[in-house]
Protein backbone atom coordinates (compact mmCIF):
# COMPACT_ATOMS: atom_id res chain seq x y z
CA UNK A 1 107.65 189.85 191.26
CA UNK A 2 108.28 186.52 190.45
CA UNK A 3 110.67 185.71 187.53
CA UNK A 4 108.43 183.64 185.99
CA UNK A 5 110.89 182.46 183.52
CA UNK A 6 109.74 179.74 180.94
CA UNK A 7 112.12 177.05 180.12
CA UNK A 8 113.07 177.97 176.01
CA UNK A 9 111.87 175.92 173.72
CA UNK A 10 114.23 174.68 171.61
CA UNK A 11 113.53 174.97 167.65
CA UNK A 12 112.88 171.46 166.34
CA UNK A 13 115.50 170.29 163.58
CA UNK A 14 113.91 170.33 160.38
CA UNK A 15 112.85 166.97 158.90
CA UNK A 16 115.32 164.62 157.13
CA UNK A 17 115.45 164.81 153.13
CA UNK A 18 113.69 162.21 151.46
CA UNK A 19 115.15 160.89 148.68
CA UNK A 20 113.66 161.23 145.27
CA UNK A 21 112.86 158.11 143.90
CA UNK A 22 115.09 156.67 141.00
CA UNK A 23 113.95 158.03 137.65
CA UNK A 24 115.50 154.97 136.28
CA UNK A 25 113.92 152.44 137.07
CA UNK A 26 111.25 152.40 134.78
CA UNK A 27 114.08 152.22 131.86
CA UNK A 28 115.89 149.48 133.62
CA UNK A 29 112.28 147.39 133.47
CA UNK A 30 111.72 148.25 130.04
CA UNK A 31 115.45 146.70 129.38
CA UNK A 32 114.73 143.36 131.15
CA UNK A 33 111.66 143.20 129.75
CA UNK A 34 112.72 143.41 126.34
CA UNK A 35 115.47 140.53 126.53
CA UNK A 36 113.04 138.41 128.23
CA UNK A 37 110.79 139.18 125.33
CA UNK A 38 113.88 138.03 122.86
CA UNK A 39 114.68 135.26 124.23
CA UNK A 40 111.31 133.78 124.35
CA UNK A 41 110.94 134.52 120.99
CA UNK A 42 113.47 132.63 119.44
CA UNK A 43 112.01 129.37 121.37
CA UNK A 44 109.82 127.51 118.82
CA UNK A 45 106.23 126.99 121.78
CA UNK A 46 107.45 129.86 124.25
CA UNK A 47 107.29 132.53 120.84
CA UNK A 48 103.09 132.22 121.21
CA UNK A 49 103.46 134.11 124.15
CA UNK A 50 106.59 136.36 123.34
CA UNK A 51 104.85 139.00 122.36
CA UNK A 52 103.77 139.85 125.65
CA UNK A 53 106.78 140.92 127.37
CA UNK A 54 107.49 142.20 123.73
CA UNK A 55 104.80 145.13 123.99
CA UNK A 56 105.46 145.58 127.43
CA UNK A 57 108.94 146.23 126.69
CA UNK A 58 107.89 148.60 123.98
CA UNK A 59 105.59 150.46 126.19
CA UNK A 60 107.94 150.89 128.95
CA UNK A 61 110.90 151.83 127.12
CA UNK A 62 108.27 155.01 124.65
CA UNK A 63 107.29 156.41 129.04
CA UNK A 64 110.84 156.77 129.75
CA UNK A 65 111.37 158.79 126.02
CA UNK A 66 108.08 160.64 126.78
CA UNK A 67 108.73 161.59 130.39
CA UNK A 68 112.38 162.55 130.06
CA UNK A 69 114.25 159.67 131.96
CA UNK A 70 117.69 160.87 132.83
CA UNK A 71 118.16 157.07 131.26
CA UNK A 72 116.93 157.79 127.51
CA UNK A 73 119.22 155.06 125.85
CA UNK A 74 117.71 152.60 127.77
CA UNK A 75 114.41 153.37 126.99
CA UNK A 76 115.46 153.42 123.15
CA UNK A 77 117.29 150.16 123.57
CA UNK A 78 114.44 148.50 124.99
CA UNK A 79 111.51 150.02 122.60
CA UNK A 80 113.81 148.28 120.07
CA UNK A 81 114.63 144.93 121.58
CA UNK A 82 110.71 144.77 122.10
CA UNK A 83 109.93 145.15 118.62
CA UNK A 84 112.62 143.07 117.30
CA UNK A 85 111.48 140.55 119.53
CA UNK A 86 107.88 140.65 118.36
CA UNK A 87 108.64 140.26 114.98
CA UNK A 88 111.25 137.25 115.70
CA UNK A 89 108.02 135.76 117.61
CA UNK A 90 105.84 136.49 114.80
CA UNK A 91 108.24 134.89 112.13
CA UNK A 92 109.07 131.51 114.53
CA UNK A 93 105.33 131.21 115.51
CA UNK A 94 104.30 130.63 112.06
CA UNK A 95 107.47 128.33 110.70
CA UNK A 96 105.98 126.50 114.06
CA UNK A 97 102.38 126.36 112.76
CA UNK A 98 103.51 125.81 109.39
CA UNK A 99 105.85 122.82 109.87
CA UNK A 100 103.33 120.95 112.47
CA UNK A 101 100.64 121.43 109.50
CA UNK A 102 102.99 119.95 107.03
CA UNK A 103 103.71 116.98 109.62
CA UNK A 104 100.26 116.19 110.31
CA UNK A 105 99.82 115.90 106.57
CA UNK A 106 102.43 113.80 106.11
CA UNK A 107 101.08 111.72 108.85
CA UNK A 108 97.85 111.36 107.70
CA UNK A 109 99.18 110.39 104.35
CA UNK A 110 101.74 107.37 105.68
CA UNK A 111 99.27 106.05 107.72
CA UNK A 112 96.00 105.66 105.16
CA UNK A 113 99.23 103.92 102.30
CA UNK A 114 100.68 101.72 104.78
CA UNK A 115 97.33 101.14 107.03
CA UNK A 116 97.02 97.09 107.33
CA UNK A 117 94.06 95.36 108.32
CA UNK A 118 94.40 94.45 111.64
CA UNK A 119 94.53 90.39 112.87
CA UNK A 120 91.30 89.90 115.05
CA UNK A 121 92.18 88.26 118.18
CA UNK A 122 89.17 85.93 118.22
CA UNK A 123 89.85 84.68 114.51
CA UNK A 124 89.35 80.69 114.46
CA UNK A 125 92.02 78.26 114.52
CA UNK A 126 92.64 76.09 111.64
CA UNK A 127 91.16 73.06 111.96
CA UNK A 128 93.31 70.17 112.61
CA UNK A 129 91.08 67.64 111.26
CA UNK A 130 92.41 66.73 107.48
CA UNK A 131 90.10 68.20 104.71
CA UNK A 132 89.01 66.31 101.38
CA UNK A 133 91.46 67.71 98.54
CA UNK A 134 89.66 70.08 96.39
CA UNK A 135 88.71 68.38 93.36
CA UNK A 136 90.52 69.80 90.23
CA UNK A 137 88.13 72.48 88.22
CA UNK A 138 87.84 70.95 84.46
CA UNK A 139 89.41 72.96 81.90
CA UNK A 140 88.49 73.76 78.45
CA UNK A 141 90.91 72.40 75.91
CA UNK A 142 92.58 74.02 73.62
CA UNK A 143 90.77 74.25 70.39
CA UNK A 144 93.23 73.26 67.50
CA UNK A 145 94.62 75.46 65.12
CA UNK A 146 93.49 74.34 61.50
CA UNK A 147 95.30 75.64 58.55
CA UNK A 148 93.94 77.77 56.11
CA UNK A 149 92.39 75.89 52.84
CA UNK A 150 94.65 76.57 49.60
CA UNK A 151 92.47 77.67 46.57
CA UNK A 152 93.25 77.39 42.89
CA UNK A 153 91.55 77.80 39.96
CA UNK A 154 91.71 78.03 36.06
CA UNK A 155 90.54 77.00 32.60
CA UNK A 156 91.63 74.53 30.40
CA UNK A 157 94.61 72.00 30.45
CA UNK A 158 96.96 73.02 33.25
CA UNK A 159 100.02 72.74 35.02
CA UNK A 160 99.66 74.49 38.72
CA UNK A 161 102.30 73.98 41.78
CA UNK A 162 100.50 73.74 44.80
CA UNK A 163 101.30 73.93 48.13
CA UNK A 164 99.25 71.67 50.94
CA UNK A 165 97.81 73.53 54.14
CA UNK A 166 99.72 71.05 56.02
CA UNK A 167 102.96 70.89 54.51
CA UNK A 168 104.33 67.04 53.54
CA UNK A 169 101.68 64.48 54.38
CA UNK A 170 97.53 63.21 53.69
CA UNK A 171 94.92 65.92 52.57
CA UNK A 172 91.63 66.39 50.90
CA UNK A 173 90.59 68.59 47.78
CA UNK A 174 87.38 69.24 46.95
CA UNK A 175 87.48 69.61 42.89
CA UNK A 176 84.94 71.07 40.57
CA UNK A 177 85.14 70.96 36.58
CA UNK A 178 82.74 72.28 34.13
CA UNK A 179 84.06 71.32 31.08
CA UNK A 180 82.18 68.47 28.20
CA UNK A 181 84.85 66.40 27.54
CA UNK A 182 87.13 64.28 29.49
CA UNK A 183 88.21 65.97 32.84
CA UNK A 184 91.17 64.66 34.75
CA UNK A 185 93.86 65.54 37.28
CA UNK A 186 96.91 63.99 38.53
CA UNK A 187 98.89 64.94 41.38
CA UNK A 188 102.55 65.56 40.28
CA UNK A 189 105.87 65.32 42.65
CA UNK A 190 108.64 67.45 42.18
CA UNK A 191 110.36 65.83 39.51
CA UNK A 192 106.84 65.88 37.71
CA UNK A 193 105.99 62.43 37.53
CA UNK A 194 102.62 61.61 37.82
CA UNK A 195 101.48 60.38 41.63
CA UNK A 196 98.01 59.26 41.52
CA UNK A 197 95.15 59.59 39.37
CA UNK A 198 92.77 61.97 41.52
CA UNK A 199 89.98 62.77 39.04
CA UNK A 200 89.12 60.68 35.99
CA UNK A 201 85.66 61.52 34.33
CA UNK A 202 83.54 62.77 31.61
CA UNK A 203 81.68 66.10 31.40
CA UNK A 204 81.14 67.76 35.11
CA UNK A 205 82.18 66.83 38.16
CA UNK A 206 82.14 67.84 42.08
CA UNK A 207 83.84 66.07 44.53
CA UNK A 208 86.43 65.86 47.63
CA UNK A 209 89.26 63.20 46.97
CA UNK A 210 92.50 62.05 49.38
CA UNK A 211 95.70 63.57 48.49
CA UNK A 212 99.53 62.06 49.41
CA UNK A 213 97.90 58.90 51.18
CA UNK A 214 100.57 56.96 50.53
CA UNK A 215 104.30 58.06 52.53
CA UNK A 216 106.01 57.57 49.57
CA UNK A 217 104.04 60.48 47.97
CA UNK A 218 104.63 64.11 48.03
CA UNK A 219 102.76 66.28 45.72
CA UNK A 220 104.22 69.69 44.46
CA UNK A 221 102.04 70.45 41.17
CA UNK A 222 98.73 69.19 39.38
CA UNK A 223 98.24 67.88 35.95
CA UNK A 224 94.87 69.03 34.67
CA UNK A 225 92.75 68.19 31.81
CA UNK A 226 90.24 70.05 31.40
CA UNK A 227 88.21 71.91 28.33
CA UNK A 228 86.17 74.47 30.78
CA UNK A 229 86.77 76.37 34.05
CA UNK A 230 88.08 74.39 37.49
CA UNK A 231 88.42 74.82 40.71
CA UNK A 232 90.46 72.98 43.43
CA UNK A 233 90.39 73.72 47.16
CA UNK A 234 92.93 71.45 48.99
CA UNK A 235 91.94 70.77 52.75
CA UNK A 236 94.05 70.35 55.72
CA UNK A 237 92.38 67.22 57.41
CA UNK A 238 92.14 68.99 60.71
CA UNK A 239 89.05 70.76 58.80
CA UNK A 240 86.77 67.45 57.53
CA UNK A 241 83.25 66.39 59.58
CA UNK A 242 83.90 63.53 61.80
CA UNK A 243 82.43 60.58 63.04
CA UNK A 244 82.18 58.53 65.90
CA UNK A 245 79.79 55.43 64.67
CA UNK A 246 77.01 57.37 64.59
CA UNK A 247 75.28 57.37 60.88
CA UNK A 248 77.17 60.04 58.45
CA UNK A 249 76.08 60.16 54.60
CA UNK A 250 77.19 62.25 51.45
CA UNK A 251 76.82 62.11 47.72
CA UNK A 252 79.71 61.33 45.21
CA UNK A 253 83.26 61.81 45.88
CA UNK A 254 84.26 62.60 49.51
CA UNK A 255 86.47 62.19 52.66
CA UNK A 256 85.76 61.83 56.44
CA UNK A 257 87.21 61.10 59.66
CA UNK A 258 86.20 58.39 61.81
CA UNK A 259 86.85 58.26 65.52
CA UNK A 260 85.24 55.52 67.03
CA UNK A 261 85.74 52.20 68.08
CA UNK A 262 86.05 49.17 66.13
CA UNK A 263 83.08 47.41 65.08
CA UNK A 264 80.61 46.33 62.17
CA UNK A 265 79.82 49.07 59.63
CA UNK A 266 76.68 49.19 57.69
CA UNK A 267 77.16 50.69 54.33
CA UNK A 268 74.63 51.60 51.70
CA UNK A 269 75.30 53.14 48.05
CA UNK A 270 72.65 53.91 45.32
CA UNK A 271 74.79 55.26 42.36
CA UNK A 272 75.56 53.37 39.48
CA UNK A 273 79.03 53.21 38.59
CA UNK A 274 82.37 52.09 41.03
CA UNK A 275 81.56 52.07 44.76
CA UNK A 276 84.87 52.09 46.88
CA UNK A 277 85.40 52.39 50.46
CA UNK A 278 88.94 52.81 51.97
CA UNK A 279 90.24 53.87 55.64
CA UNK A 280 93.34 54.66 56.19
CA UNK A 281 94.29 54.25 60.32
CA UNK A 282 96.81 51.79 61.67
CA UNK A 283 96.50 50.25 58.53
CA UNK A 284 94.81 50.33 55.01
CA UNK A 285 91.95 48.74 54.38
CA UNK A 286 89.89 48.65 51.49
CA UNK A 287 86.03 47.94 53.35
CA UNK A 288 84.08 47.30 50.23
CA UNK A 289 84.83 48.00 46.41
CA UNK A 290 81.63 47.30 44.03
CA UNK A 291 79.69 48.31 41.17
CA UNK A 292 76.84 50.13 41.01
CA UNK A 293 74.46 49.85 43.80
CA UNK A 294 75.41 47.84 47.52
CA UNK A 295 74.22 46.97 51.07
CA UNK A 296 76.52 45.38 53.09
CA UNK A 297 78.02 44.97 56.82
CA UNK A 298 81.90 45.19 56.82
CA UNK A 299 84.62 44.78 59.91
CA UNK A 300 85.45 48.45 60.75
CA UNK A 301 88.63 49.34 62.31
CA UNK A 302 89.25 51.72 65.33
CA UNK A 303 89.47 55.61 64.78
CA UNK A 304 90.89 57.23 64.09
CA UNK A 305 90.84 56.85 60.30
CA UNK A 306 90.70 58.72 57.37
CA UNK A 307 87.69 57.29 54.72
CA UNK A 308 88.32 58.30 51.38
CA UNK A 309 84.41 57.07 49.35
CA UNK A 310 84.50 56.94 45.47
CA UNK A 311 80.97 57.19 44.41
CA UNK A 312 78.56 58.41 42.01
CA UNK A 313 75.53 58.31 44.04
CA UNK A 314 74.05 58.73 47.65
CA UNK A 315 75.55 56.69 50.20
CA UNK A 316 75.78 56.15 54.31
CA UNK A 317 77.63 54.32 56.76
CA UNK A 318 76.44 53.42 60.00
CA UNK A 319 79.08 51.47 62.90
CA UNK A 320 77.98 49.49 65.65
């Protein structure tokens, strides 16, 4: 009988260990995470997206408190950097947003106040050729001040200081008397001698009469005789109608202004008692000085002049 002897089989050796797998890793991720989560978060543009790795962070570092990491203070320390480091986002995100609104604003605003019209490109050339000057536009003058009249009035014989609208120099009064009796008034300087016999009638009167037409005579007060009411309004002469040669007429008593040129002067008076005509200009001239009624032609001198007509009647003058 055969030894049938079988080689032994030799036990295998058992199977290498394998080694767990490190139980803290996942806490180690949540760390990195969560400082890569800080440090984008304090970056004004790279914040927007912090909160990502924030979360993640947070996330991973509550599975390693949950599932009992041998590493739990990472897992605390990361939960915490992640949520410090989404609030940090939060907070720079919206100083971001808030300051580029503000900037656009401000922007906006500079640009529409200090916006200037652009220079075309294709805008003309002056011409080279010389323009015609503009002609000047005609202007208005000035329309002269006049003084205001000066108004007195009273009854009876009187003494009155007056006071011209134009201070020292000619004027006009217009003078009114109701009285019966003789009515007269004399213009008075300051010493209170009589000037010039203005006004010399009987019963009523109405007329306008040249003041001071002399240089020599300055009149500060009027003598009046009078047994009824009067009136006198003195004139600056800036205020009496004017002529230029062109017919003017009038009745009684009155002063004008001529301002034409020389030339021949028709004059016509229908009252019945002293017909004068004076003008006062470069010179004095007494034109015509009659009784009762007159048609004549007379040299006129140039304007301007001041006629002072004593009259009782109609009368009108006409210069060519």
């Amino acid at each position: 009988m055969s030894d049938n002897t079988n080689p032994p089989v030799l036990a295998s050796e058992p199977p290498a260990p394998i080694p767990p797998a490190s139980k803290g890793g996942v806490s180690k991720a949540a760390l990195v995470v969560g400082i890569v989560a800080a440090v984008l978060a304090v970056i004004p543009g790279p914040s927007f997206v912090a909160f990502i790795p924030a979360i993640v962070a947070i996330v991973l570092g509550l599975v390693t408190l949950i599932r009992k990491h041998p590493t739990p203070k990472r897992g605390i320390a990361a939960s915490v950097i992640g949520a410090i480091a989404l609030i940090v986002a939060i907070i720079v995100s919206l100083v971001v947003i808030i300051g580029g609104a503000a900037g656009l604003s401000k922007v906006s605003s500079d640009s529409a106040a200090g916006t200037k019209p652009s220079t075309s490109s294709t805008e003309p050339k002056a011409s080279t050729t010389p323009s015609a000057a503009p002609s000047p536009e005609p202007t208005t003058p000035a329309t002269p001040v006049v003084a205001a009249d000066t108004v007195y009035t009273g009854t009876g014989d009187s003494v009155v200081p007056v006071v011209l609208p134009d201070g020292d120099g000619p004027a006009a009064a217009t003078i009114t008397g109701n009285g019966s009796s003789n009515f007269a008034v004399w213009s008075l300087d300051a010493s209170m001698a009589q000037q010039d016999l203005l006004v010399n009638t009987i019963g009523a009167y109405t007329g306008t009469v040249g003041m001071d037409l002399k240089t020599s005579q300055h009149t500060k007060a009027l003598q009046i005789t009078s047994n009824g009411p009067w009136t006198v309004t003195i004139h600056s002469l800036a205020s009496l109608r004017a002529f230029t040669g062109n017919a003017t007429t009038g009745t009684g008593d009155d002063v004008v202004i001529y301002r034409g040129a020389a030339g021949a002067a028709a004059i016509t008076n229908t009252g019945s008692s002293n017909f004068a005509v004076w003008t006062y200009g470069s010179r004095s001239n007494l034109a015509v000085n009659e009784i009762g009624a007159y048609t004549g032609t007379v040299v006129w001198q140039k304007g301007p002049s001041l006629v002072v007509v004593t009259s009782d009647g109609p009368w009108t003058m006409t210069v060519n």
